[in-house]
N, C-alpha and C. Protein backbone atom coordinates (compact mmCIF):
# COMPACT_ATOMS: atom_id res chain seq x y z
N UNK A 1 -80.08 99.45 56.78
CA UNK A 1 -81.27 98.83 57.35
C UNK A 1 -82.44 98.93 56.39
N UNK A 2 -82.46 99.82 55.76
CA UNK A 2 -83.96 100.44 54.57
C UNK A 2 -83.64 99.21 53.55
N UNK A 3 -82.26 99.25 53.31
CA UNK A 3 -82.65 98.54 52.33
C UNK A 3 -82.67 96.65 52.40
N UNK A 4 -82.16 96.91 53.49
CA UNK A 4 -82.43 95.05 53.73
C UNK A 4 -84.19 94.91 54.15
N UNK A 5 -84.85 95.55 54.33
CA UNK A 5 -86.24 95.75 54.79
C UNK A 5 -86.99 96.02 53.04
N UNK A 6 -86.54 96.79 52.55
CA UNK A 6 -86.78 96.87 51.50
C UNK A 6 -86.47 95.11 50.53
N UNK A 7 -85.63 94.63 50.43
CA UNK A 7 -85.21 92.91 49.71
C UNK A 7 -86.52 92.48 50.49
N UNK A 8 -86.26 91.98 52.00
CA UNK A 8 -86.76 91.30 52.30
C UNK A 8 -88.55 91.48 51.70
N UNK A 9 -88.83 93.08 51.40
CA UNK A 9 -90.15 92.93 50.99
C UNK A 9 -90.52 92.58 49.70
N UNK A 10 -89.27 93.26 48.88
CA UNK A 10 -89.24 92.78 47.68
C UNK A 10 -89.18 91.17 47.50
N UNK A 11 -88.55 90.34 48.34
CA UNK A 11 -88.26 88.89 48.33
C UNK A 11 -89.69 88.49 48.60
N UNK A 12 -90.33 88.83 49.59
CA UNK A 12 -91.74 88.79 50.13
C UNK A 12 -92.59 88.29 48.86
N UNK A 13 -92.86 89.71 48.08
CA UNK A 13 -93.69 90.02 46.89
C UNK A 13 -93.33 89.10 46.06
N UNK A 14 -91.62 88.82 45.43
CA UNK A 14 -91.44 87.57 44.57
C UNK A 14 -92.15 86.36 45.18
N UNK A 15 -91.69 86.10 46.03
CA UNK A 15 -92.59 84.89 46.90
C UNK A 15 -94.37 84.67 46.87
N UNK A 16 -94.65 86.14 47.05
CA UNK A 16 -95.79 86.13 46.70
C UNK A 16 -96.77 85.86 45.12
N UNK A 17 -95.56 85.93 44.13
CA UNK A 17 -95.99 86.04 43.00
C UNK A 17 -95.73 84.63 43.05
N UNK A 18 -94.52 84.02 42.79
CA UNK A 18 -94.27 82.46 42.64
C UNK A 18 -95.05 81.93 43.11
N UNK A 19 -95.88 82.14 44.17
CA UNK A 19 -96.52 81.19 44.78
C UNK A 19 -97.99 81.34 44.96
N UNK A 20 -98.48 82.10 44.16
CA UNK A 20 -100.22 82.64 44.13
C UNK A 20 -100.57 83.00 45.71
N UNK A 21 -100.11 83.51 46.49
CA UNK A 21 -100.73 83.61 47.53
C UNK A 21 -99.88 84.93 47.80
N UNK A 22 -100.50 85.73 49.12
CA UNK A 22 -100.16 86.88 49.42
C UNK A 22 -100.01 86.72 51.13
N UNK A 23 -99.31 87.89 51.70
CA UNK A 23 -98.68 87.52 53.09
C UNK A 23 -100.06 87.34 53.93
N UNK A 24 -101.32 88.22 53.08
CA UNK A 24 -102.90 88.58 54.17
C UNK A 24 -103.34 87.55 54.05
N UNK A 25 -103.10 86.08 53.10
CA UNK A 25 -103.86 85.46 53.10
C UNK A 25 -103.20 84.29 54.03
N UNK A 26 -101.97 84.49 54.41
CA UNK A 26 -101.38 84.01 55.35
C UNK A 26 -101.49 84.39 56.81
N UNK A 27 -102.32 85.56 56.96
CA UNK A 27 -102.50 86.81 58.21
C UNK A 27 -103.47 85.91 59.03
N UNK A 28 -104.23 85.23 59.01
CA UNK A 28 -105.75 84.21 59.77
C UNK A 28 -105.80 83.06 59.22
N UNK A 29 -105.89 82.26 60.36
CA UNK A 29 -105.35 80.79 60.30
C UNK A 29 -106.26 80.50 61.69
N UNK A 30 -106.95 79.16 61.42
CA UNK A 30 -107.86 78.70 61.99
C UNK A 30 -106.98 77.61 63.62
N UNK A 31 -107.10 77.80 64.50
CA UNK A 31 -106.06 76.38 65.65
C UNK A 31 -107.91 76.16 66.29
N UNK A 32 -107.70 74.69 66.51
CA UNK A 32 -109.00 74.00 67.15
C UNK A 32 -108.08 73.31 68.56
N UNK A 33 -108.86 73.18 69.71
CA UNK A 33 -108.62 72.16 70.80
C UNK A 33 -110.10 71.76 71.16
N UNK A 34 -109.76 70.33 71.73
CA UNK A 34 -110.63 69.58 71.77
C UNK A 34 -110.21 69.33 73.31
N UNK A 35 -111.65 68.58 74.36
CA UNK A 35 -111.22 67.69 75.55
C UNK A 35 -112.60 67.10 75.72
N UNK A 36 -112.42 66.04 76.33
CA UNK A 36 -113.58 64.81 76.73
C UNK A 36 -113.55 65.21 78.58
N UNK A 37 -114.82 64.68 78.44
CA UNK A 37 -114.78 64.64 80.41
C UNK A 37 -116.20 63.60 80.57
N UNK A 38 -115.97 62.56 81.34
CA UNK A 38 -117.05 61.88 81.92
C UNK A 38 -117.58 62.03 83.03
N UNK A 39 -118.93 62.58 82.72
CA UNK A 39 -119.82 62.73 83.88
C UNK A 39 -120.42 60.96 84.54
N UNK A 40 -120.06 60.91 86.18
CA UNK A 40 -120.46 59.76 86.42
C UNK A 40 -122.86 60.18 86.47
N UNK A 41 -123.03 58.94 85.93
CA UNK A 41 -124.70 59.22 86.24
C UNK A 41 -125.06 58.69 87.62
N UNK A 42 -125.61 59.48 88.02
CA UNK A 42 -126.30 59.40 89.71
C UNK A 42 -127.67 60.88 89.83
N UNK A 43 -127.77 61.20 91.22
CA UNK A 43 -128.70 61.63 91.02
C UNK A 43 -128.14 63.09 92.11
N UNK A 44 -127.11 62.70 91.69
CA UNK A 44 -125.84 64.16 92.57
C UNK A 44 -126.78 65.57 91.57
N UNK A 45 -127.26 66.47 91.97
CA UNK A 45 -127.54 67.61 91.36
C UNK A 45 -126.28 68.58 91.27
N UNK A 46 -126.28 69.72 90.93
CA UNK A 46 -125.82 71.14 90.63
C UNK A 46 -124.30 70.67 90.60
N UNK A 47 -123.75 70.03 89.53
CA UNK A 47 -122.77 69.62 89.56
C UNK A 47 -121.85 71.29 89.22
N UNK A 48 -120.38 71.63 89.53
CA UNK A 48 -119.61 72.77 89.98
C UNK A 48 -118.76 73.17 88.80
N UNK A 49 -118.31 71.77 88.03
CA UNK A 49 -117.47 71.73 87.30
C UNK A 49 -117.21 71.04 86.55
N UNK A 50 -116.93 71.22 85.70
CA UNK A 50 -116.33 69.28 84.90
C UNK A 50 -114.91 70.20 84.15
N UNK A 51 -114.01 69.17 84.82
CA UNK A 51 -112.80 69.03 84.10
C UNK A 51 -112.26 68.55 82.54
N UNK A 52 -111.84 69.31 81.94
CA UNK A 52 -111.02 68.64 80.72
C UNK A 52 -109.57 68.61 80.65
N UNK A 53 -109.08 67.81 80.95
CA UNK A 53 -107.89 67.53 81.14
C UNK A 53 -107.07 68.04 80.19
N UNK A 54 -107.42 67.94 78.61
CA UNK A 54 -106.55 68.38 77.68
C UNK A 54 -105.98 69.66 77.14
N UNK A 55 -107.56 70.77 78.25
CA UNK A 55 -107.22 71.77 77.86
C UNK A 55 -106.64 72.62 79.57
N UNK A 56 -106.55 71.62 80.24
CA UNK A 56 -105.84 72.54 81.79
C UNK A 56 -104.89 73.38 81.37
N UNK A 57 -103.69 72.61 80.83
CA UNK A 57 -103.09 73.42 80.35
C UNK A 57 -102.54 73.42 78.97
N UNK A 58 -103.34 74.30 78.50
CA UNK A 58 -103.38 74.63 76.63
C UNK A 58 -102.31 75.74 76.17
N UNK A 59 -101.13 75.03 75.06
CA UNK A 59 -100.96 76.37 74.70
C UNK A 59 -100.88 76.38 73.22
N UNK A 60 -101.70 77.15 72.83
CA UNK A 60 -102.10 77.30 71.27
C UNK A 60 -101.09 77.09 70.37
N UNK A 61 -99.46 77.83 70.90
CA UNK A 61 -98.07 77.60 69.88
C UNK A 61 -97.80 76.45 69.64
N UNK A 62 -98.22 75.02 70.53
CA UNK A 62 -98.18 73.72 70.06
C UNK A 62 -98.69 73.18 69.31
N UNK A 63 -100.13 73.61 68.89
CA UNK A 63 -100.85 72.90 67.97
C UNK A 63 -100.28 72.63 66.49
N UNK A 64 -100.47 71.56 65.98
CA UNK A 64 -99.94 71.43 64.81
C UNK A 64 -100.48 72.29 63.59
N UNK A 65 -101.32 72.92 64.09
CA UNK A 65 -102.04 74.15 63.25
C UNK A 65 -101.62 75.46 63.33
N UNK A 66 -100.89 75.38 65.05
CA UNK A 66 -100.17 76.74 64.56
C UNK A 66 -98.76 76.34 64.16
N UNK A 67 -98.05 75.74 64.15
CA UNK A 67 -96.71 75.02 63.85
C UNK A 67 -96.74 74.97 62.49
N UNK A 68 -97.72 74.85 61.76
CA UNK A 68 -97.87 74.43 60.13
C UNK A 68 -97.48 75.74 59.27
N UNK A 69 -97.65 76.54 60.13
CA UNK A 69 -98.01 78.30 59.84
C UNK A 69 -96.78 78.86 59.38
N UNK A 70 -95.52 78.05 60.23
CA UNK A 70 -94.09 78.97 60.14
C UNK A 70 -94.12 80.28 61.18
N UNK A 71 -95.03 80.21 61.83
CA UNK A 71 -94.93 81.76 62.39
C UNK A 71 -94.78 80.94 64.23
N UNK A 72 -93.87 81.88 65.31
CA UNK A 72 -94.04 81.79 66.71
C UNK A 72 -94.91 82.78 67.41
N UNK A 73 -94.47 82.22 68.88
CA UNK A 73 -95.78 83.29 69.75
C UNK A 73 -95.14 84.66 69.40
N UNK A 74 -94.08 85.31 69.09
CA UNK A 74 -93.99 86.61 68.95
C UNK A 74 -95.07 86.93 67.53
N UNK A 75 -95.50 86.04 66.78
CA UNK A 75 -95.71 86.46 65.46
C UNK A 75 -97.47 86.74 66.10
N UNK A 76 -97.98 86.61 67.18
CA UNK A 76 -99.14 86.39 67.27
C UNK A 76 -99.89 88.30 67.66
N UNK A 77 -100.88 88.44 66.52
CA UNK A 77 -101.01 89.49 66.64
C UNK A 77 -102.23 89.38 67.43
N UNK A 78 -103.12 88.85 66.84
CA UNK A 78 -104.72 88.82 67.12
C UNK A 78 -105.32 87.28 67.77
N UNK A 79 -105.96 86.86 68.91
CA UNK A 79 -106.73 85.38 68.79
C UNK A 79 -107.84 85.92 69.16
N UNK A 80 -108.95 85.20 68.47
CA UNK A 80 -110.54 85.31 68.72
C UNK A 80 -111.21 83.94 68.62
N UNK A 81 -111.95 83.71 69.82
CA UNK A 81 -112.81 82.30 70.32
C UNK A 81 -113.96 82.32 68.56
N UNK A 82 -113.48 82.01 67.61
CA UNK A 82 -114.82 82.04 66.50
C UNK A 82 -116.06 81.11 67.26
N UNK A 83 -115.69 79.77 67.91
CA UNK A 83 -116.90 79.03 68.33
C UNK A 83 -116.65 78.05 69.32
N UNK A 84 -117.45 77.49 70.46
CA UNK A 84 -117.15 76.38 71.13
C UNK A 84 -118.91 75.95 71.08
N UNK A 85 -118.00 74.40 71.29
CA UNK A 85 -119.23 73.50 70.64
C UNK A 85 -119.13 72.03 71.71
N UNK A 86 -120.47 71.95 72.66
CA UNK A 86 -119.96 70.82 73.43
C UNK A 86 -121.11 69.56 72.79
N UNK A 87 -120.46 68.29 72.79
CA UNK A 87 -121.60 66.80 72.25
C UNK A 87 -121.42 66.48 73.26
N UNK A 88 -122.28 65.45 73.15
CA UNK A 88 -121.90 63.43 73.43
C UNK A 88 -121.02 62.57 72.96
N UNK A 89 -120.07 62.14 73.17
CA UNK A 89 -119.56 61.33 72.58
C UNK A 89 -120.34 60.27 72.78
N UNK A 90 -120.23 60.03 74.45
CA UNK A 90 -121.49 58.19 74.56
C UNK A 90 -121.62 58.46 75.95
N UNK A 91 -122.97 58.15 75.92
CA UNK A 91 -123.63 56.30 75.40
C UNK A 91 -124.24 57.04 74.21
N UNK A 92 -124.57 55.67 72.91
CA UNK A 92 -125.66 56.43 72.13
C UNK A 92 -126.68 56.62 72.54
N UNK A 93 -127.35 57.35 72.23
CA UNK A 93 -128.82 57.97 72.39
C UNK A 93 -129.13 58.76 73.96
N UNK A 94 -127.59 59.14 74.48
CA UNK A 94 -128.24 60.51 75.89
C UNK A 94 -127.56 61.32 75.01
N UNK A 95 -128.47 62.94 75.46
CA UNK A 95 -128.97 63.78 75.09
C UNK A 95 -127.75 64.99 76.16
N UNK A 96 -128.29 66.21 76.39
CA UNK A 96 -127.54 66.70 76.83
C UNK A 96 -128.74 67.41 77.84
N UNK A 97 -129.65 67.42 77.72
CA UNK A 97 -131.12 67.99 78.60
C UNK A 97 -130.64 68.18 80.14
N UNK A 98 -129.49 66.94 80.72
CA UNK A 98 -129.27 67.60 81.88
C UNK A 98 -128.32 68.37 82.43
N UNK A 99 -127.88 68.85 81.61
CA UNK A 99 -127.49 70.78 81.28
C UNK A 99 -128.60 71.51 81.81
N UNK A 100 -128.28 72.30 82.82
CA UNK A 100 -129.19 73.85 83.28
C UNK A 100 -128.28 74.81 82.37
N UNK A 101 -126.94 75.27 82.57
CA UNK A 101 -126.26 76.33 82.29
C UNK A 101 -124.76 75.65 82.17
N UNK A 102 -124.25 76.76 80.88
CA UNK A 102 -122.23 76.11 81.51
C UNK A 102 -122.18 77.14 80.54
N UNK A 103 -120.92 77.74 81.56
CA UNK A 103 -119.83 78.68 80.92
C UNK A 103 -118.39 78.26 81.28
N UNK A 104 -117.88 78.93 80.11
CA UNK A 104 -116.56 78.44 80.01
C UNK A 104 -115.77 79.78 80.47
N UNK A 105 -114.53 79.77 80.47
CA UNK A 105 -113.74 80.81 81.32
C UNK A 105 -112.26 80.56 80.82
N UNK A 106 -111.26 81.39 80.16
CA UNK A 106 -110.12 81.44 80.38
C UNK A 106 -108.94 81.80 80.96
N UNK A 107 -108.00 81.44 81.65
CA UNK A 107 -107.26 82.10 82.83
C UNK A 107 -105.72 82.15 81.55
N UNK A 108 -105.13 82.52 82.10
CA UNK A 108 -103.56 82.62 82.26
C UNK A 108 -102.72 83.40 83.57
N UNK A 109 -101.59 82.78 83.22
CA UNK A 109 -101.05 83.17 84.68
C UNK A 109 -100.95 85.08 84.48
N UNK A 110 -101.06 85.61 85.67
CA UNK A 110 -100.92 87.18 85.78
C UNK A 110 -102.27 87.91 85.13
N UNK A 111 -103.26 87.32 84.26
CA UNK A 111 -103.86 87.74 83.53
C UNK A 111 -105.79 87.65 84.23
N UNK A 112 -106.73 87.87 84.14
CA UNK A 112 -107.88 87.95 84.81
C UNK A 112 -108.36 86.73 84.13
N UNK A 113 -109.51 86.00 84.65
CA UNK A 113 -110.25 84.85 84.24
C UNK A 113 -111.51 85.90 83.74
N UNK A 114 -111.65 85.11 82.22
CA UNK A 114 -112.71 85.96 81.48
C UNK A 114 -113.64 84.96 81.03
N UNK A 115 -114.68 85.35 80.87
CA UNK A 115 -115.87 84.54 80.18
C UNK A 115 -115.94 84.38 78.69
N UNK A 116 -115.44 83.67 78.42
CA UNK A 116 -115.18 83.37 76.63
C UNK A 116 -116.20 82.48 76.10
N UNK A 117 -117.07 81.96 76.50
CA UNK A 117 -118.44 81.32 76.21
C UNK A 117 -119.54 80.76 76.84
N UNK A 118 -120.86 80.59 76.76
CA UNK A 118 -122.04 80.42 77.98
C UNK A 118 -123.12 79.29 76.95
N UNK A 119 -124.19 79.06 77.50
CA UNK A 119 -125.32 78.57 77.14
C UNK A 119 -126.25 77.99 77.86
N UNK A 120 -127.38 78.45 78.08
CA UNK A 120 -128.30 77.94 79.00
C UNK A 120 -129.61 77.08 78.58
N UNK A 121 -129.59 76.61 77.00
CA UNK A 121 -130.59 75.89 76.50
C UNK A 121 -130.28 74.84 75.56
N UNK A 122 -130.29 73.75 77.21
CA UNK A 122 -130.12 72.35 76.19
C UNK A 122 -131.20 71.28 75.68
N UNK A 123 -131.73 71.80 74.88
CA UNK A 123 -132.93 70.99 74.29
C UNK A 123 -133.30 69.63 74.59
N UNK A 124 -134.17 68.98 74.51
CA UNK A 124 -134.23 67.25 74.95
C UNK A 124 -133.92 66.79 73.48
N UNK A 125 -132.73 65.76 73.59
CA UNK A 125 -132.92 65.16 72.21
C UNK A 125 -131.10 65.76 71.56
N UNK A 126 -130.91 67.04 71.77
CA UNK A 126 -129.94 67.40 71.28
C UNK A 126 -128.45 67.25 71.74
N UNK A 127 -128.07 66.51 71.04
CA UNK A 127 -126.65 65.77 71.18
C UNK A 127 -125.68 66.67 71.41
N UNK A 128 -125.71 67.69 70.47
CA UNK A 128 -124.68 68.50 70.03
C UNK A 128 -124.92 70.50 70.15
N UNK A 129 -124.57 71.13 71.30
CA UNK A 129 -125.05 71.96 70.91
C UNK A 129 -123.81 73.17 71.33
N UNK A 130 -124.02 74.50 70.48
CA UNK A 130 -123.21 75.16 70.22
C UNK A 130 -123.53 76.43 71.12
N UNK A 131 -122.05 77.01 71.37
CA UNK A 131 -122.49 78.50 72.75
C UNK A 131 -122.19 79.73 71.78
N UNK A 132 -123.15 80.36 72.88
CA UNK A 132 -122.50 81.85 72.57
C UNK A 132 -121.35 82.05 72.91
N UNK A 133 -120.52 82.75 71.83
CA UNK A 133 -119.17 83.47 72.61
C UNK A 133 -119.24 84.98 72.91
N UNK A 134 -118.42 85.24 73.50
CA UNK A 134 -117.84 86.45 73.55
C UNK A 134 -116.46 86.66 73.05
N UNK A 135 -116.92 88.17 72.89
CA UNK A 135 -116.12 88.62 72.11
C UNK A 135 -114.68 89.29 72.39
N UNK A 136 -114.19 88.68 73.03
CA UNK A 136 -112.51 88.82 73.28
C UNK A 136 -111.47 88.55 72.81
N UNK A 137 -110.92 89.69 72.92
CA UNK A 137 -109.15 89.98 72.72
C UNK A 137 -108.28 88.93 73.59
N UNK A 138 -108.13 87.67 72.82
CA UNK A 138 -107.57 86.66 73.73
C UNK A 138 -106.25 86.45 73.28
N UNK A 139 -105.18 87.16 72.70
CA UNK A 139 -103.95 87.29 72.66
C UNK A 139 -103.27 87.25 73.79
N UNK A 140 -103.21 88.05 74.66
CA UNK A 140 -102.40 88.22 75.91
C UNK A 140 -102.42 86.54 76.33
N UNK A 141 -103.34 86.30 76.59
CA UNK A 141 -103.61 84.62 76.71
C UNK A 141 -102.98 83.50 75.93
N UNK A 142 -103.27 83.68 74.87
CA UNK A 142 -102.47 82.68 73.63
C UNK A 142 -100.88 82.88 73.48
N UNK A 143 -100.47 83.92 74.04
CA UNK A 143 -99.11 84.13 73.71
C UNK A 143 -98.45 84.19 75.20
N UNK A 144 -99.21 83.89 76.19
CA UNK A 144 -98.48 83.22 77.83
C UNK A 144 -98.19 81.57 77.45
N UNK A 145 -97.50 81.33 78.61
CA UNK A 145 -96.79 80.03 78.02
C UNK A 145 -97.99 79.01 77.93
N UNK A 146 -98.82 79.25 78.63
CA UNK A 146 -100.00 78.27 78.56
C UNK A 146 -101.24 78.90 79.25
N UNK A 147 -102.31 78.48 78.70
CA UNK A 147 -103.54 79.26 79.38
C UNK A 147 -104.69 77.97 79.65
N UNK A 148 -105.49 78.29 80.38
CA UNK A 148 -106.79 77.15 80.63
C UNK A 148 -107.90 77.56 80.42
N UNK A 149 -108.29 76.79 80.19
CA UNK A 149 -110.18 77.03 79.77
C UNK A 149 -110.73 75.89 80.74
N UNK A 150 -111.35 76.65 81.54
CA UNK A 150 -112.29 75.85 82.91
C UNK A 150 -114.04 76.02 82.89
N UNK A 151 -114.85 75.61 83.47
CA UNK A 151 -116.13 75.62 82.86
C UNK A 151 -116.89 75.91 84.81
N UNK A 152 -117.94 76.23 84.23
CA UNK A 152 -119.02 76.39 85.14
C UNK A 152 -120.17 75.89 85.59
N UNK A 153 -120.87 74.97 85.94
CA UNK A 153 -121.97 74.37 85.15
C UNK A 153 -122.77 73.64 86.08
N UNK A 154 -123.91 74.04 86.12
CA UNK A 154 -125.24 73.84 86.98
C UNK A 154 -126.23 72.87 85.82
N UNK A 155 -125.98 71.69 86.96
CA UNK A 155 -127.03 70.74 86.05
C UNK A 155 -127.28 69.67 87.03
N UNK A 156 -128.00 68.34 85.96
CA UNK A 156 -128.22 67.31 87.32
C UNK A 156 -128.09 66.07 86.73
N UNK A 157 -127.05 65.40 87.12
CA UNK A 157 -126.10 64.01 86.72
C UNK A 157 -127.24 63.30 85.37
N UNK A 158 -126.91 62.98 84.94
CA UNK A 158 -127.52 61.74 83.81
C UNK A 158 -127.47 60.48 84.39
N UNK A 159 -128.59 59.89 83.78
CA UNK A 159 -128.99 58.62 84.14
C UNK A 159 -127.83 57.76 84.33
N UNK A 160 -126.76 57.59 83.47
CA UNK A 160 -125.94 56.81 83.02
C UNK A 160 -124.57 57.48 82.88
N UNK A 161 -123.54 56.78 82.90
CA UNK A 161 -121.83 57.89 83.08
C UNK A 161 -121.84 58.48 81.62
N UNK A 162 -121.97 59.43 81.50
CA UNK A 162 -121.68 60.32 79.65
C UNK A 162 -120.09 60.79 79.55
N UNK A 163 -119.78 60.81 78.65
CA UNK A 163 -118.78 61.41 77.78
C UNK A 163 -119.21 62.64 76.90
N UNK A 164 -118.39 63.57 77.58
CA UNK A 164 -118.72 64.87 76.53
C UNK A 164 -117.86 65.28 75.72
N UNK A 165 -117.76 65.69 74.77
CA UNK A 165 -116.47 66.52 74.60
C UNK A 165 -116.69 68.25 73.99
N UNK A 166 -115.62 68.85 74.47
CA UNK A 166 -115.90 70.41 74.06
C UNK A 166 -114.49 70.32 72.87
N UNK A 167 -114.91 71.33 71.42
CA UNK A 167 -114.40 71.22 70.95
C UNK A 167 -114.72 73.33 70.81
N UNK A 168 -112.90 73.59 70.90
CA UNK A 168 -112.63 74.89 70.72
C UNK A 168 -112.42 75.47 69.75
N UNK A 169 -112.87 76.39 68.47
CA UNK A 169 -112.50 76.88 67.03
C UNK A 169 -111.48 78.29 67.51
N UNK A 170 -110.59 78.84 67.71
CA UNK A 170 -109.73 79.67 67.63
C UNK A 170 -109.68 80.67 65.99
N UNK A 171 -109.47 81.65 65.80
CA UNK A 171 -108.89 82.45 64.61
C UNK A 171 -107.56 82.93 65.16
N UNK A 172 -106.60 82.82 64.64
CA UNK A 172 -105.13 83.19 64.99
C UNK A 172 -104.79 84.30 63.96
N UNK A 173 -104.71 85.32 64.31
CA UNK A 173 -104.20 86.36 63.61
C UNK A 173 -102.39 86.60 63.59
N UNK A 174 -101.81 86.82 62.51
CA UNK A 174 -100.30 86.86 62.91
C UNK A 174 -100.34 88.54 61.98
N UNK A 175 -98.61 88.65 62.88
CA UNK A 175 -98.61 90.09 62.25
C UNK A 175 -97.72 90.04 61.31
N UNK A 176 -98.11 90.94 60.04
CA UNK A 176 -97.69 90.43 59.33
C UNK A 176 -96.38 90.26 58.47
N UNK A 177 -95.28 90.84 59.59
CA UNK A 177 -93.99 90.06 58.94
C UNK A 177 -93.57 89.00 59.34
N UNK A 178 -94.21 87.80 60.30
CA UNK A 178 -95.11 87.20 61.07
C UNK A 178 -94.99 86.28 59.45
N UNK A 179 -95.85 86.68 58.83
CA UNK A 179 -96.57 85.84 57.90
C UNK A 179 -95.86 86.21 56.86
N UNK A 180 -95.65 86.90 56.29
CA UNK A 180 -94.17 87.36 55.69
C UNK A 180 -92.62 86.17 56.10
N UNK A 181 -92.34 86.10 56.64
CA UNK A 181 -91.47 85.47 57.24
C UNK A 181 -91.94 84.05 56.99
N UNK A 182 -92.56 83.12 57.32
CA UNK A 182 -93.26 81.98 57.22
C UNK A 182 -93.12 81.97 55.35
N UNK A 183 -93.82 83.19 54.76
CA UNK A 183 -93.95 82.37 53.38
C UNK A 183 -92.84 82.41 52.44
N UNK A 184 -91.53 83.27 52.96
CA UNK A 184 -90.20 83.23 52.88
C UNK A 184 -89.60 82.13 53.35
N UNK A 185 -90.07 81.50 54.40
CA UNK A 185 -89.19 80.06 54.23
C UNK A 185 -90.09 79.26 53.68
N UNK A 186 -91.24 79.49 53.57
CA UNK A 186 -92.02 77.88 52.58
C UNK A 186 -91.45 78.20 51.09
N UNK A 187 -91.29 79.36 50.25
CA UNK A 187 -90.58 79.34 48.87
C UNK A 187 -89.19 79.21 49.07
N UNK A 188 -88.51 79.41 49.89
CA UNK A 188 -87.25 79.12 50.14
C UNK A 188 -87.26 77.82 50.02
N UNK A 189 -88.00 77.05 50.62
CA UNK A 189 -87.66 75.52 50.58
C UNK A 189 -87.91 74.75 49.28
């Protein structure tokens, strides 16, 4: 067993030399999700929720960003929310001003619904604006078969039906024989 652990690291390191790169720099790897939701405009206040359909049910091992990696959900050591960022898509020129507050929330099945990002200041004028996150250990989550990100959000309809979209930045940490493994079959090939 030592010594097949031993090749394989030694194979590792050749790999690593042939190929200018090292297994750590293979260890964090960026996955993004995106979803749109149209708010109808009326003069409905304290709206509860807005749905994104794309991310009901999300699971990070699909993305073609983590697929690119060579690594599966066992390889998943670490995920951290780096940023969420909600716009306008349309009409041109509405704003996001009728925003009071929205937080976002992630569930998985068996697992607690946590607060993974907030923001309560949407400027007049600003199209595009970016939340605070928090700072969570969102593995347990990323590595269930699928997890959701649902929102919270006290505001008061827009003039006109808007299109929003939230766009999610992920850091994917793998462990690293995880990433080891992955750059053994990309020089293999």
């Amino acid at each position: 067993m030592r010594i097949t652990q031993r090749h394989s690291g030694v194979f590792c390191a050749a790999g690593v030399i042939a190929a200018g790169i090292s297994c750590s720099d293979l260890l964090t790897f960026p996955v993004s999700a995106s979803g749109k939701a149209t708010i109808e405009g009326s003069s409905i206040l304290n709206l509860v929720s807005i749905g994104f359909p794309d991310l009901t049910t999300f699971d990070i091992t699909e993305t073609e960003q983590f697929s690119n990696q060579g690594v599966n959900r066992d390889d998943i050591e670490s995920v951290t929310l780096d940023a969420l960022l909600l716009r306008v898509d349309s009409p041109e020129g509405q704003d996001l001003a009728f925003f009071d507050s929205v937080s976002f929330f992630m569930e998985a099945e068996g697992l607690d619904k946590i607060l993974i990002a907030y923001q309560d200041d949407f400027p007049v004028d600003a199209r595009e604006v970016s939340f605070i996150v928090e700072p969570h250990e969102l593995r347990d989550y990323a590595a269930a078969e699928s997890m959701t990100v649902t929102s919270e959000v006290s505001a008061h309809a827009p003039g006109k039906d808007t299109t929003i979209e939230v766009v999610v930045d992920f850091a994917v940490t793998a462990t690293p024989s995880g990433a080891c493994s992955a750059l053994q079959e990309g020089v293999s090939q």
